[in-house]
Protein backbone atom coordinates (compact mmCIF):
# COMPACT_ATOMS: atom_id res chain seq x y z
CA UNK A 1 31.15 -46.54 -18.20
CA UNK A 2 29.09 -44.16 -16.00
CA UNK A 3 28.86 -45.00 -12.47
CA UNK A 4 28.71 -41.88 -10.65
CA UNK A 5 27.16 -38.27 -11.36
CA UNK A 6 30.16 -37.22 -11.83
CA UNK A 7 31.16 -39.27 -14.66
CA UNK A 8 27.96 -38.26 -15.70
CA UNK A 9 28.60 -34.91 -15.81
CA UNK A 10 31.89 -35.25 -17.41
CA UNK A 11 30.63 -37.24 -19.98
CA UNK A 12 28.26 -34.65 -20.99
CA UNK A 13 30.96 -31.98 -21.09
CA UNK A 14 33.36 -34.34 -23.39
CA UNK A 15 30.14 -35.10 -26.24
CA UNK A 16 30.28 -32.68 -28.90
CA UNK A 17 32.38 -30.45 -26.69
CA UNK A 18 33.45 -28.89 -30.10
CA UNK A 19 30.03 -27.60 -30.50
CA UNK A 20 29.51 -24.88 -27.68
CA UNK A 21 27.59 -21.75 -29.00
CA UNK A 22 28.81 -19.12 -26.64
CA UNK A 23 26.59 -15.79 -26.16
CA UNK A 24 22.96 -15.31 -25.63
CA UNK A 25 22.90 -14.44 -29.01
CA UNK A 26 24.13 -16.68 -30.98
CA UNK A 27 22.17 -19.77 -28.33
CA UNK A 28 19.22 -18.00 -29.59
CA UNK A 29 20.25 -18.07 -33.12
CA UNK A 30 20.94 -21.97 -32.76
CA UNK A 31 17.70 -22.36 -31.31
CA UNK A 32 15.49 -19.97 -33.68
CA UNK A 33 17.41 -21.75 -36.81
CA UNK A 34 16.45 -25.38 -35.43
CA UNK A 35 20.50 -25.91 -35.36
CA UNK A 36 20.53 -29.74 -35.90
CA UNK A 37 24.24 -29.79 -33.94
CA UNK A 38 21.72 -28.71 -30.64
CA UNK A 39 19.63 -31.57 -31.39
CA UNK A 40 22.79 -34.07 -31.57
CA UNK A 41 23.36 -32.80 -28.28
CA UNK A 42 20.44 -33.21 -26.70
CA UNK A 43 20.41 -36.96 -27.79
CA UNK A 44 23.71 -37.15 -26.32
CA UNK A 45 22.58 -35.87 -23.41
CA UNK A 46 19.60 -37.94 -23.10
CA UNK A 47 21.74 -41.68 -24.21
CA UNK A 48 24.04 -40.50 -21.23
CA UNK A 49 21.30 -39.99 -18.67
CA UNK A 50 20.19 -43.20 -19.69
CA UNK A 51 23.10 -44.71 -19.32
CA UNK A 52 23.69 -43.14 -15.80
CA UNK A 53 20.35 -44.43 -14.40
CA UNK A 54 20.70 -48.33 -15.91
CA UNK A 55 24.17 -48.73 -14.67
CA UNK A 56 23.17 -47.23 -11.31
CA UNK A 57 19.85 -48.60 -10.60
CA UNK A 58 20.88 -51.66 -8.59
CA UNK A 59 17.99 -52.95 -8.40
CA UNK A 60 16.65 -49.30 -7.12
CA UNK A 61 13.08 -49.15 -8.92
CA UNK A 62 12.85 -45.49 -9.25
CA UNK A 63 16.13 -45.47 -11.10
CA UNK A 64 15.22 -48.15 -13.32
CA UNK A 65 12.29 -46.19 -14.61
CA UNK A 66 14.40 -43.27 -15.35
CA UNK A 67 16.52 -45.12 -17.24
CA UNK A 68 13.55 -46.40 -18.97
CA UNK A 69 12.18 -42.87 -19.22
CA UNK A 70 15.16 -41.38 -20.90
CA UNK A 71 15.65 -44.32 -23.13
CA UNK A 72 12.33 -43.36 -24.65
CA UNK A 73 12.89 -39.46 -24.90
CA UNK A 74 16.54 -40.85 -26.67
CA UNK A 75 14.66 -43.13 -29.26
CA UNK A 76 12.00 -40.32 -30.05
CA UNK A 77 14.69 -38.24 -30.79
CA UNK A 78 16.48 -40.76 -32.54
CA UNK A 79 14.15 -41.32 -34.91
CA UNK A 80 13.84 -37.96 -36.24
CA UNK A 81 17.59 -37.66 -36.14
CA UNK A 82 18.22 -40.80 -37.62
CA UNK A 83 20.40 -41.84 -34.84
CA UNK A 84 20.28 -45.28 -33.21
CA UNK A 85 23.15 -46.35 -30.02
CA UNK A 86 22.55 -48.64 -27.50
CA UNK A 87 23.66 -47.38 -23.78
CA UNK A 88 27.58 -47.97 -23.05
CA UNK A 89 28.90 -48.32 -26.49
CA UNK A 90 30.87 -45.27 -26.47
CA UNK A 91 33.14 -43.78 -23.42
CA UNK A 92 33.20 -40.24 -23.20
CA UNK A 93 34.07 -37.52 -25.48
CA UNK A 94 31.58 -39.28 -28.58
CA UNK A 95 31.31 -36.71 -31.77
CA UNK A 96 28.76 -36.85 -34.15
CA UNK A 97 28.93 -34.02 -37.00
CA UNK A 98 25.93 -35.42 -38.95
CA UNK A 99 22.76 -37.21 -37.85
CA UNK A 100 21.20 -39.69 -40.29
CA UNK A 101 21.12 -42.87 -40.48
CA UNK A 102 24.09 -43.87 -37.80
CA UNK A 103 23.38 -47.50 -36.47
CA UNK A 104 25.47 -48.47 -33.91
CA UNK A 105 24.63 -52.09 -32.51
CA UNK A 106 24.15 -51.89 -28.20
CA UNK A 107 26.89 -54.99 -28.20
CA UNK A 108 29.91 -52.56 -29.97
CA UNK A 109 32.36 -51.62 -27.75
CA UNK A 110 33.85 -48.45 -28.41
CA UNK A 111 36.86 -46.57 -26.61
CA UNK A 112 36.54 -42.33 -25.76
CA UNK A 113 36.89 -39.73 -28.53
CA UNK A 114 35.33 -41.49 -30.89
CA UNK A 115 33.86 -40.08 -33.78
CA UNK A 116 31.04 -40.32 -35.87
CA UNK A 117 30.79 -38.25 -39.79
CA UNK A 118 27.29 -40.09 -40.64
CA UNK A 119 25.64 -42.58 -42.27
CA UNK A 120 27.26 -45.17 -40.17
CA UNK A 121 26.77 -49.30 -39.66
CA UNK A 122 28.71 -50.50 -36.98
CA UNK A 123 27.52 -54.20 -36.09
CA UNK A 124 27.54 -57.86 -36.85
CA UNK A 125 28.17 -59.25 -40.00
CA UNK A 126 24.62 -61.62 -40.11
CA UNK A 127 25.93 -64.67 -39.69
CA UNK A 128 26.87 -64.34 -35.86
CA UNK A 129 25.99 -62.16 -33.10
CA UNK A 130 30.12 -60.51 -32.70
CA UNK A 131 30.52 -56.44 -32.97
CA UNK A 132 33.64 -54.57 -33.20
CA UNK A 133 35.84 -53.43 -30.80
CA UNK A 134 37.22 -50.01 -31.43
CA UNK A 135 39.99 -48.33 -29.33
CA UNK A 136 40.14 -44.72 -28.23
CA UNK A 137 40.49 -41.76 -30.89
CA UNK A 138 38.30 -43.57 -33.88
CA UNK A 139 37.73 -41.39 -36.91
CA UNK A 140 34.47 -43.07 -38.78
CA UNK A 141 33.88 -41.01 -42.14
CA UNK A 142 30.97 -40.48 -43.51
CA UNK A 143 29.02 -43.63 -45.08
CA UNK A 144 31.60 -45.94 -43.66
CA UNK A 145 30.34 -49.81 -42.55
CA UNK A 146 32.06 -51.71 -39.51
CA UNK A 147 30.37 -55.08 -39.09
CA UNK A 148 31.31 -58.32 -37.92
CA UNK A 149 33.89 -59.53 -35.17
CA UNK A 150 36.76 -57.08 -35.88
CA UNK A 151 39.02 -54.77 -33.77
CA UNK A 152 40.09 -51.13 -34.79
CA UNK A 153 43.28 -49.87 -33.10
CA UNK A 154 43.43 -46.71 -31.28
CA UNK A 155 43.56 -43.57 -33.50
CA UNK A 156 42.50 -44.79 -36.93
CA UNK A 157 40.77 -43.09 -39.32
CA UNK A 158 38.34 -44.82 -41.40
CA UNK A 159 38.00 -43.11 -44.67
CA UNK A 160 34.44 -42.37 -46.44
CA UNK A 161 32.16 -45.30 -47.56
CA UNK A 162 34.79 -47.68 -46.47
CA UNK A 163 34.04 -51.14 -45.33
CA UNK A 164 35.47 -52.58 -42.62
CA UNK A 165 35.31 -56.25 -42.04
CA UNK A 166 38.27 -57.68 -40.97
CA UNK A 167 40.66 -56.63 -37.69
CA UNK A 168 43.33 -53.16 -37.86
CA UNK A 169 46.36 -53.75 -35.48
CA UNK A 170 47.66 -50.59 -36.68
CA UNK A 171 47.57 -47.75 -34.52
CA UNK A 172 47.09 -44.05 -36.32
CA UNK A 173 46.80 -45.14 -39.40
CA UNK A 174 44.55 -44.42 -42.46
CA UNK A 175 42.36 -46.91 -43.97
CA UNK A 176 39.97 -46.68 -46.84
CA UNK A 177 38.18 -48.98 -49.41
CA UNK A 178 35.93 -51.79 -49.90
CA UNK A 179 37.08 -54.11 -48.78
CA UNK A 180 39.22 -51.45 -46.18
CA UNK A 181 42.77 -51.43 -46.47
CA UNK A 182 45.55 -48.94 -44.83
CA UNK A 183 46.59 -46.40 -47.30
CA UNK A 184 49.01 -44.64 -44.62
């Protein structure tokens, strides 16, 4: 959780620190080409600023409309993205490869280095209001659902249009499947 600007701050250096265009030239590239991975950023950016100011504000009024301020410049964004987290979901170090329809519920709670391929559901099942719980390292593939009151270990990988809706003890191991299953 942010508390400080400096967890700020390193929490923007850990999101989608895999995507750093070095060079004048090729930042200009990535912005001339509309690079979508500068976008992803950006809402990074913005859902961490937003974090920062609502877990700061303290009742401090000027903070609380920053944090209001950034949570609509995050959900503008998000909308043409496709991209949809609540504030302090995710700890630090949060990758997303591909925007597009990636739902995360704003009750999940989600450990650092998590990572996101896509088309991602990760809420509650419909019939009550419990998210998952998912440790540090998380490996979602793309089109994969998480939804209901379940707990991923640290360092799983989820395979592609899996569905997960029961708990995985298991740390580093491979699941797939519907109805998900480890497969390593």
């Amino acid at each position: 959780m942010i508390t400080s600007k400096k967890d700020l701050i390193n929490y923007i250096e850990s999101d989608n620190s895999w995507y750093n265009p070095s060079g004048l030239k090729n930042i200009l590239i990535a912005k001339f080409t509309n690079c979508p991975y500068l976008k992803i950023k950006k809402y990074l950016y913005l859902l961490r600023y937003q974090e920062y100011y609502i877990n700061t504000a303290n009742g401090n009024k000027i903070k609380g409309l920053l944090g209001l301020y950034y949570e609509r410049k995050k959900n503008k964004l998000g909308s043409l993205l496709g991209i949809e987290i609540g504030p302090n979901c995710f700890g630090k170090g949060l990758q997303i490869f591909h925007a597009g329809s990636i739902i995360v519920n704003s009750s999940v709670q989600a450990g650092e280095n998590c990572k996101l391929h896509g088309a991602n559901c990760i809420g509650n099942n419909g019939k009550d209001d419990k998210t998952p719980i998912l440790g540090n390292g998380v490996d979602i593939g793309y089109g994969a659902v998480l939804i209901g009151d379940i707990f991923i270990a640290d360092d799983v990988v989820i395979g592609a249009n899996a569905l997960v809706n029961h708990s995985f003890d298991t740390p580093s191991s491979i699941i797939a499947g519907v109805p998900a299953k480890i497969i390593k």
